[in-house]
Protein backbone atom coordinates (compact mmCIF):
# COMPACT_ATOMS: atom_id res chain seq x y z
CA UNK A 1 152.01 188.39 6.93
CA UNK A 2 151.98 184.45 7.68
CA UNK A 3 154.95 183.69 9.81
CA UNK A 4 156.69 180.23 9.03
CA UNK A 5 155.24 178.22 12.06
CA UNK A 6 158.32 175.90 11.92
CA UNK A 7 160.41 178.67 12.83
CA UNK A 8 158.48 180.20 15.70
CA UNK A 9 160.59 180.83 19.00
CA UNK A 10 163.92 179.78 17.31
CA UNK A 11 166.86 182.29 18.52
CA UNK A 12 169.90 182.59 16.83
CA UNK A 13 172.98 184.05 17.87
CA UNK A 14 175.20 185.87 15.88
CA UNK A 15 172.82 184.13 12.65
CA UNK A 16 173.96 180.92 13.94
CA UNK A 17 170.96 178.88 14.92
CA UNK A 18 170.53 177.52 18.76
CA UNK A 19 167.36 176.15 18.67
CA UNK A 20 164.14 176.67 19.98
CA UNK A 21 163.24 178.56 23.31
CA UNK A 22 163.67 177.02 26.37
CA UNK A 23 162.59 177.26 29.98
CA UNK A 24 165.79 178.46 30.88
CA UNK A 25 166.39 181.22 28.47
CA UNK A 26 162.57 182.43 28.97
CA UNK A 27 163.19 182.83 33.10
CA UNK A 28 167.08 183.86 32.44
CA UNK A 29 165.68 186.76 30.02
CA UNK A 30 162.67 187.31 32.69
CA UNK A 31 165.67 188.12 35.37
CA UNK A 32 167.10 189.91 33.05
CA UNK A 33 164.26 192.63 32.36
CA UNK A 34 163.85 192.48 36.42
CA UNK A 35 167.30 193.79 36.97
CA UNK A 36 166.98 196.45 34.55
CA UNK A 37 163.51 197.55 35.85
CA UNK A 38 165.61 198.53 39.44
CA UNK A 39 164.18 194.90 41.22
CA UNK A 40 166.01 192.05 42.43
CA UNK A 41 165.71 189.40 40.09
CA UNK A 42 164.04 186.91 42.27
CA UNK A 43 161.04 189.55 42.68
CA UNK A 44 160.19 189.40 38.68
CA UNK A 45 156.80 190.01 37.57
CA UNK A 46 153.72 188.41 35.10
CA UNK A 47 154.83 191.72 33.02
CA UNK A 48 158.79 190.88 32.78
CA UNK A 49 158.12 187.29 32.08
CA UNK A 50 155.66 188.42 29.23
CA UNK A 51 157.78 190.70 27.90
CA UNK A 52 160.58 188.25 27.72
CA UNK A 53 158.20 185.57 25.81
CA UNK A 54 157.37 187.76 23.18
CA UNK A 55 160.72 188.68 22.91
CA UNK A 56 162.44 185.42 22.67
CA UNK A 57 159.76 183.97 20.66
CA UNK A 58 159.33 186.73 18.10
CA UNK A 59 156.02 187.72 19.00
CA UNK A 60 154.35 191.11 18.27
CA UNK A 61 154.98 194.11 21.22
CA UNK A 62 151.66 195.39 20.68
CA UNK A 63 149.29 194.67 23.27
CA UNK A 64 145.72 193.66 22.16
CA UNK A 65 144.22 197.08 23.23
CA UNK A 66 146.91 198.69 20.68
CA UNK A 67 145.93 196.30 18.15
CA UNK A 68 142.35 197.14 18.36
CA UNK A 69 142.84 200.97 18.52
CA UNK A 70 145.11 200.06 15.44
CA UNK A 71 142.52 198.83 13.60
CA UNK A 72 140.20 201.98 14.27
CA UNK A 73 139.79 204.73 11.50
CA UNK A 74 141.69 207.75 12.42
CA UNK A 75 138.41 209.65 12.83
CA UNK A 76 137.32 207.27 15.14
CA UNK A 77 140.29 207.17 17.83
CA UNK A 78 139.67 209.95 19.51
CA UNK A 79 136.28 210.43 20.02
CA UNK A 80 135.67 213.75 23.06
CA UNK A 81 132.34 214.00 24.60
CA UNK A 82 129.96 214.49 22.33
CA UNK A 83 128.23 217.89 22.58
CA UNK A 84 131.10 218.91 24.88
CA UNK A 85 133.40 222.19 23.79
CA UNK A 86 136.28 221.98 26.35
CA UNK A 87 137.67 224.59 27.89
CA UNK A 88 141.25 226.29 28.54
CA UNK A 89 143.19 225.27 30.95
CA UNK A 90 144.77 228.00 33.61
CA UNK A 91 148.40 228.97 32.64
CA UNK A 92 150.54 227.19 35.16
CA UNK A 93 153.85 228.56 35.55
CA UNK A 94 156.71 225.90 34.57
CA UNK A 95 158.38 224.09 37.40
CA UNK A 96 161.59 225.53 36.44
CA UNK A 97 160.54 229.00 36.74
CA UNK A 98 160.29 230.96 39.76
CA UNK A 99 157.53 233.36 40.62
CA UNK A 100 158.77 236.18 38.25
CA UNK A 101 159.05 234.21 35.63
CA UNK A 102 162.91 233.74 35.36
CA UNK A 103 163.67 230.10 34.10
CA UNK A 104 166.51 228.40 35.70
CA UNK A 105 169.45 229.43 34.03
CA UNK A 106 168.40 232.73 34.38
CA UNK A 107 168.08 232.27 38.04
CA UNK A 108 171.77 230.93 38.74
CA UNK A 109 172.99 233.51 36.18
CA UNK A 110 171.66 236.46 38.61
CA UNK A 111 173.06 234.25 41.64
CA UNK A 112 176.52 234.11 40.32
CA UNK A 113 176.23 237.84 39.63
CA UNK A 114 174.95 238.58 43.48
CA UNK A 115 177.55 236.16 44.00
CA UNK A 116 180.56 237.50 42.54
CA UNK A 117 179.49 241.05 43.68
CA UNK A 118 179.61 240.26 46.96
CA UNK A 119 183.03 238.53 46.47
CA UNK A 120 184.43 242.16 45.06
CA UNK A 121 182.47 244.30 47.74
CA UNK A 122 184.20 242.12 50.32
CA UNK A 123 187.55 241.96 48.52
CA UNK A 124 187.53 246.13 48.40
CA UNK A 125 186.74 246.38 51.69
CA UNK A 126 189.72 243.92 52.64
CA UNK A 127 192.36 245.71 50.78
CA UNK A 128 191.01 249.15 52.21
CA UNK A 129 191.47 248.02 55.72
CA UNK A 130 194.94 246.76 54.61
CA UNK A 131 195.47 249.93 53.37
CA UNK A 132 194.64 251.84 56.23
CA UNK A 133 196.46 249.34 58.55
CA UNK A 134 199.48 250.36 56.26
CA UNK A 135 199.03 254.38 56.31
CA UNK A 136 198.56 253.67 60.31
């Protein structure tokens, strides 16, 4: 699709036209993508400052590696070693699962059950020593 080169890199705000991009919304959007990334906005990077071009000036968000995979045949995008069969990989046991196998729910389900049989154990053996203290 042919894209109007008369309107390339104009931003509008709220469909009210401000005008083209300018240096200071390209670097004020660059600080912008910083921040949210976790870094201080004076350490931006080549990556933020990208981003925020194509952004601001309408451009495509796929990168040129995309674009050529894109283009690719489905048949052809994933292409294994020829003459290679693969093997299968070891069961590894999920990280939220302990060595028997219990997933974590199930492992702070039988916690709050050790848990709240302790609580009674300890609770009898309270109100039996009460109970002796009283027949004393």
């Amino acid at each position: 699709m042919n894209q109007n080169p008369l309107n390339r890199g104009v931003v509008t705000n709220n469909t009210a036209g401000i005008g083209p991009v300018t240096r200071a919304m390209l670097n004020a959007r660059t600080r912008e993508l910083a921040l949210i990334a976790g870094r201080v906005p004076p350490n931006v990077s080549q990556a933020d400052y990208e981003r925020a071009k194509r952004e601001l000036t309408g451009e495509s968000d796929v990168d040129q590696q995309d674009a050529i995979l894109d283009a690719l045949p489905e048949a052809k995008r994933w292409d294994p070693v020829p003459g290679s069969t693969g093997h299968q990989a070891p069961q590894t046991a999920s990280e939220d699962e302990d060595a028997e196998g219990r997933s974590e729910t199930e492992q702070l389900v039988d916690e709050g059950a050790e848990a709240a049989a302790r609580d009674r154990m300890l609770q009898a053996a309270k109100s039996e020593a009460k109970a002796d203290e009283r027949a004393r």
